[in-house]
Each structure stands twice: as structure tokens, then as C-alpha cells.
C-alpha atoms as a PDB file:
ATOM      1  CA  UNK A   1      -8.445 -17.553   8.657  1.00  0.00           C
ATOM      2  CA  UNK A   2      -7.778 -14.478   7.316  1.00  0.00           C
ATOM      3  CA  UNK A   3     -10.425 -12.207   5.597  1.00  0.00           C
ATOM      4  CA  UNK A   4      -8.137 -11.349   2.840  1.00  0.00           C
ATOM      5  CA  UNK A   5      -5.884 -14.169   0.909  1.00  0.00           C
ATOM      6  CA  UNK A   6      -3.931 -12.275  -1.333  1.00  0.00           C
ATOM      7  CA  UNK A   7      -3.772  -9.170  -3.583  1.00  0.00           C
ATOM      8  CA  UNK A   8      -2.198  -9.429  -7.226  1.00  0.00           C
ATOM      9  CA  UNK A   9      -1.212  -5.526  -8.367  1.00  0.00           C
ATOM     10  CA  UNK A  10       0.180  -5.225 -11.602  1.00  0.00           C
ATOM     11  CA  UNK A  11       2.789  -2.255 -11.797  1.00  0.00           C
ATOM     12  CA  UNK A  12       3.762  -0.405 -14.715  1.00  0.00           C
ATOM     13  CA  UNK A  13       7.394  -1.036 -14.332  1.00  0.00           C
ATOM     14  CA  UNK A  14       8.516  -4.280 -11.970  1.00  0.00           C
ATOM     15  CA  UNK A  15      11.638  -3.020 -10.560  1.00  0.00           C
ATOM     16  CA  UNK A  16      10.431   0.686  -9.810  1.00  0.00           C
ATOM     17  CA  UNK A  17       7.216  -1.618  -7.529  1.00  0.00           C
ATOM     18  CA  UNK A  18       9.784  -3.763  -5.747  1.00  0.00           C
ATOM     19  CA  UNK A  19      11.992  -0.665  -5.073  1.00  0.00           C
ATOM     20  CA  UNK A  20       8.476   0.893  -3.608  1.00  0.00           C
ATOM     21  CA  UNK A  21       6.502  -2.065  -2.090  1.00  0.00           C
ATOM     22  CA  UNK A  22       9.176  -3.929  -0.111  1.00  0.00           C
ATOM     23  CA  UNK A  23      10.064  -1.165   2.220  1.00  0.00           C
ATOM     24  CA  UNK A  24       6.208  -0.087   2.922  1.00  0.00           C
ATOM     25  CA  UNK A  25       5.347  -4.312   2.958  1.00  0.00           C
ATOM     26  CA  UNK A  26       8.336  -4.745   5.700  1.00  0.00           C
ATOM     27  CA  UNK A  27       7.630  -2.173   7.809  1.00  0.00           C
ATOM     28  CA  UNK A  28       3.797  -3.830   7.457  1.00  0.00           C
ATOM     29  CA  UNK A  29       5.542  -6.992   9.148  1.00  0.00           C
ATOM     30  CA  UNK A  30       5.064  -8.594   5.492  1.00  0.00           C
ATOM     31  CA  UNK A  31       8.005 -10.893   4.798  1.00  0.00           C
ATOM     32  CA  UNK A  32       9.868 -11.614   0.945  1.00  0.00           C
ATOM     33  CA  UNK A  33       7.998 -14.700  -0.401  1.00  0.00           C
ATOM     34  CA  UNK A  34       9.129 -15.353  -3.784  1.00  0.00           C
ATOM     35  CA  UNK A  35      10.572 -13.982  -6.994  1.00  0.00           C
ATOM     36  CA  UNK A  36       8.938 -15.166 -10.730  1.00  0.00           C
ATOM     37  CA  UNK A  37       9.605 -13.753 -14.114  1.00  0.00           C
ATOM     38  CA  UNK A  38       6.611 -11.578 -14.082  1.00  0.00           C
ATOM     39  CA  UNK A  39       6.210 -11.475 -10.170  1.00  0.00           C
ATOM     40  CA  UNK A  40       7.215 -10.423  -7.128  1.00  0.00           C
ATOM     41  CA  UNK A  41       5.615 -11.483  -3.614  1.00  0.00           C
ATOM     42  CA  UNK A  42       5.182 -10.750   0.148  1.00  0.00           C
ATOM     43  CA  UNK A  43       3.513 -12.559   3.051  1.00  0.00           C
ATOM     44  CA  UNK A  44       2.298 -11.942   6.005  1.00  0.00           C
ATOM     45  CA  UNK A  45       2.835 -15.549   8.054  1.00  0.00           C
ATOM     46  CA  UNK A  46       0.412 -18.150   6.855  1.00  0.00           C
ATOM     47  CA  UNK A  47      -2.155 -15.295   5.714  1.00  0.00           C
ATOM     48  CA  UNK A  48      -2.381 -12.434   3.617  1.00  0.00           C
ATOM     49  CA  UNK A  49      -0.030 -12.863   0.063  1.00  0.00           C
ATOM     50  CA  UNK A  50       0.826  -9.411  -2.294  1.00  0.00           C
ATOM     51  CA  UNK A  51       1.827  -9.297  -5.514  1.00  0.00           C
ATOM     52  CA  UNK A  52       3.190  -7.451  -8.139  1.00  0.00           C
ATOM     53  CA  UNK A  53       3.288  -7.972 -11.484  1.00  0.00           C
ATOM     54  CA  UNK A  54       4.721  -6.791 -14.618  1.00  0.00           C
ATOM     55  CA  UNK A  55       2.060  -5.905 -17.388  1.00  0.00           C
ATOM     56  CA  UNK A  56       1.381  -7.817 -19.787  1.00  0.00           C
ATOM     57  CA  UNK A  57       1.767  -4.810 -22.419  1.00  0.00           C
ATOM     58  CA  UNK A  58       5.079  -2.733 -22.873  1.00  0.00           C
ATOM     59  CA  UNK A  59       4.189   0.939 -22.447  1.00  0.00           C
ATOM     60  CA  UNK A  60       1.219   0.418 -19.990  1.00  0.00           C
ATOM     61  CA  UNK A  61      -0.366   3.806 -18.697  1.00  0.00           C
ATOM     62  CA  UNK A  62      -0.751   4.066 -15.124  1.00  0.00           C
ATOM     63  CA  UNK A  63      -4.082   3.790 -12.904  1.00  0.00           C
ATOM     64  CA  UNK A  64      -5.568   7.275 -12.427  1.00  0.00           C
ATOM     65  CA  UNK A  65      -7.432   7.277  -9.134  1.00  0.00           C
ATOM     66  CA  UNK A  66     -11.445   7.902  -9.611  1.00  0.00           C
ATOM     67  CA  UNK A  67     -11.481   5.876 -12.810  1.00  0.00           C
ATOM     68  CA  UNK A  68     -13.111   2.030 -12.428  1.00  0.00           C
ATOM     69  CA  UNK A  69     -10.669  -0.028 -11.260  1.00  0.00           C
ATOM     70  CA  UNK A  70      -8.542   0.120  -7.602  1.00  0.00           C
ATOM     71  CA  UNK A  71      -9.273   3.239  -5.618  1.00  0.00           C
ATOM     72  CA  UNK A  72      -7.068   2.269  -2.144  1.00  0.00           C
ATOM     73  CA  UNK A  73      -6.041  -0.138   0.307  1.00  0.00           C
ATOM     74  CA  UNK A  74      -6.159   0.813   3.819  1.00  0.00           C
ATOM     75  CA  UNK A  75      -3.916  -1.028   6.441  1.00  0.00           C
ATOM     76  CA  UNK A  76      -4.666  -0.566   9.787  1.00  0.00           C
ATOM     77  CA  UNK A  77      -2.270   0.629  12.192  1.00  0.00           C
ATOM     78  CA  UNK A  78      -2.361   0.100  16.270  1.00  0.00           C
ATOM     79  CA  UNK A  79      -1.700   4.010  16.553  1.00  0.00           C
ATOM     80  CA  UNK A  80      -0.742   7.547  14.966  1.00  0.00           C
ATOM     81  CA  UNK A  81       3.333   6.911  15.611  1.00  0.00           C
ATOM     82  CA  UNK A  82       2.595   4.341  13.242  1.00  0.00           C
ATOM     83  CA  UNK A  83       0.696   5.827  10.759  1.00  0.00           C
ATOM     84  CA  UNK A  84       3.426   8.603  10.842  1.00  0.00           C
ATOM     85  CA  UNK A  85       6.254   6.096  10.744  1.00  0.00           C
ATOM     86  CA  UNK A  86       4.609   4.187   7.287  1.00  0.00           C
ATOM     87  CA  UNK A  87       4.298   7.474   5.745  1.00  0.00           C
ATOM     88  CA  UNK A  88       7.590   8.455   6.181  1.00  0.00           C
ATOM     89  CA  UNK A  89       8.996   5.034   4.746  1.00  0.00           C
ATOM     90  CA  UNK A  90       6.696   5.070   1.654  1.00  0.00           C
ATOM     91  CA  UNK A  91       7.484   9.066   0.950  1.00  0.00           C
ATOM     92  CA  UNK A  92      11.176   7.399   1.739  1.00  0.00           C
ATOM     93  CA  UNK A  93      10.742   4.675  -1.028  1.00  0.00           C
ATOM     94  CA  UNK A  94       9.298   7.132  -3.888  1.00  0.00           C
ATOM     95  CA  UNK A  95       5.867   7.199  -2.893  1.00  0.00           C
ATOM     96  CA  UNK A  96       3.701  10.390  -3.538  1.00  0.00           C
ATOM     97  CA  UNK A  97       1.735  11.790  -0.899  1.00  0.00           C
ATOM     98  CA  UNK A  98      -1.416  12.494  -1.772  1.00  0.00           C
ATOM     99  CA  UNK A  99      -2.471  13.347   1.568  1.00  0.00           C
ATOM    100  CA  UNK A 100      -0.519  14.278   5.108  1.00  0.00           C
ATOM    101  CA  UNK A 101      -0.561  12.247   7.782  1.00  0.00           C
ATOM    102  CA  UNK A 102      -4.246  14.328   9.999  1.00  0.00           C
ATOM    103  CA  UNK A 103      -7.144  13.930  11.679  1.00  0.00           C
ATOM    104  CA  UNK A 104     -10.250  12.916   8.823  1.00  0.00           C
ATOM    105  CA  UNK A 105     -13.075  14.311  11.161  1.00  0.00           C
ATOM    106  CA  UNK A 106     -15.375  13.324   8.060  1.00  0.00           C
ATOM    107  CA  UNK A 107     -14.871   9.438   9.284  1.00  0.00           C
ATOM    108  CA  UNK A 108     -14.372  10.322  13.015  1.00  0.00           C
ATOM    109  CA  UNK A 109     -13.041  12.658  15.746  1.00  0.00           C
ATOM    110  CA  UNK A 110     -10.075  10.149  16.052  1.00  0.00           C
ATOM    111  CA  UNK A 111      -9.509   8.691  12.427  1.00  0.00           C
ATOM    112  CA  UNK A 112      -6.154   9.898  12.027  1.00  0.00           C
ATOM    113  CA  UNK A 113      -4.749   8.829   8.351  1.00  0.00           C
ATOM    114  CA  UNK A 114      -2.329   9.476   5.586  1.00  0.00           C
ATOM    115  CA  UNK A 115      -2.817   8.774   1.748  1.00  0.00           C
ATOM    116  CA  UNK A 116       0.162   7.810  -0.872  1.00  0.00           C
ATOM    117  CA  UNK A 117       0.393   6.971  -4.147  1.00  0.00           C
ATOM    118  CA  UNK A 118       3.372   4.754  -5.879  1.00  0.00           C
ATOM    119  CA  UNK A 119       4.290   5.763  -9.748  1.00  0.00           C
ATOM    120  CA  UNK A 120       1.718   3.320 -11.174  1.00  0.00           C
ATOM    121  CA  UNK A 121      -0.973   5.058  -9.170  1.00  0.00           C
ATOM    122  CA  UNK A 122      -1.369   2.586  -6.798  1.00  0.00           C
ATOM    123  CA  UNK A 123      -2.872   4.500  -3.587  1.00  0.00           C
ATOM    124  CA  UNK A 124      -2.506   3.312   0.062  1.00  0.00           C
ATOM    125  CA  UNK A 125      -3.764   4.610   2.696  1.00  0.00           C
ATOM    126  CA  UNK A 126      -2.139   4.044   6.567  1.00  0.00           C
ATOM    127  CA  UNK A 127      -4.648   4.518   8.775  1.00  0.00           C
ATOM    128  CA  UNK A 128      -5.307   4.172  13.317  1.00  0.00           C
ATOM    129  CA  UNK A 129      -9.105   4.662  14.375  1.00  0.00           C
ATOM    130  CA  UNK A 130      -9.584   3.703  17.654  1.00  0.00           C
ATOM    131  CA  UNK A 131     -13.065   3.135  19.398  1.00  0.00           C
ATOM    132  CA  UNK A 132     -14.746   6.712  19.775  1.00  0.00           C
ATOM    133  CA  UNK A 133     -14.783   7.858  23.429  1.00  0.00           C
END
């Protein structure tokens, strides 16, 4: 079962999320699920289900991290090629970094991670921390 069942985002412009989610979800091993008016999906087999959607208001400001509301979503990554690799395809989709792909020595001497941001301030982090030696 998984721990999460799905994640509803709603992105300031619909288009702009698809043209930065589906490249970072693929490389995830997320697959295309399904296409409404006001929403776009991705699954991941039988278990975890994103989603975009369109606001609900025309001219709807951004998230601005450290506000209440989302602050990131971390996926976990088997090692640091990785966590370089989904960097590179999210900075390759649009995304902003907001941090480089390093060592966070604050979490652990091996929590190697990378923070980005898409243009409705969504941030994602990509992150490998394996069991400390």
C-alpha cells in the first residue's frame, strides 16, 4: 500500500506545469494518466497519483516558499548520479534552482540533495541519504 495516494498541485498556468512536471515525473518512473479540463495527471503503477490543476481564479499569484501552505516534496533517489541526473532534467524543463546539487551536512555526512522551484513556486527537492557508516 503505498504511504502516499496522491498529490493535487494547483499551478498558476496549466500548460507552463505540464511543460515542467512531465519531464521531472518521467524521469521519477511516473507514467501519463489522464488529461481533464482543469487537470493533468501522473502515476506511479497502482500507487502514488499527481496532479495539476488550473486555478480556479484568472491571475492567481504564485506560492512564495516560507508562507503557510506547501514548503517541498522530497523524492528519494537510490544515489547522487541520480539526484544529479533529476536536477539537470528539471533545470532542463524551466525549473529554478534554488539550491545545487551538495552534501547538506546539517541532515547528515552523506545527505547529498538538490532544491528546485517550478514558476508557480512549487519546490522539489531530489534527494539520496544512505545509512550513515
Amino acid at each position: 500500500m503505498a504511504l502516499l495516494d496522491h498529490l493535487g498541485i494547483t499551478v498558476v498556468d496549466i500548460e507552463r506545469g505540464r511543460a515542467q512536471f512531465h519531464p521531472v515525473l518521467t524521469a521519477l518512473g511516473y507514467e501519463f494518466g489522464s488529461e481533464a479540463e482543469n487537470g493533468i495527471s501522473w502515476h506511479h503503477g497502482d500507487e502514488t497519483e499527481i496532479i495539476i490543476f488550473a486555478p480556479h481564479e484568472e491571475g492567481s499569484a504564485p506560492h512564495v516558499h516560507g508562507r503557510v501552505g506547501w514548503q517541498h516534496l522530497a523524492f528519494a533517489l537510490d544515489t547522487r548520479d541520480e539526484v544529479d541526473r533529476l536536477h539537470a532534467v528539471a533545470v532542463a524543463a524551466g525549473w529554478s534552482v534554488v539550491r545545487e546539487p551538495k552534501i547538506f551536512t546539517r541532515f547528515s555526512e552523506n545527505y547529498y540533495a538538490s532544491f528546485v522551484e517550478d514558476d508557480s513556486g512549487i519546490r522539489v527537492e531530489f534527494m539520496h541519504n544512505p545509512p550513515r557508516s
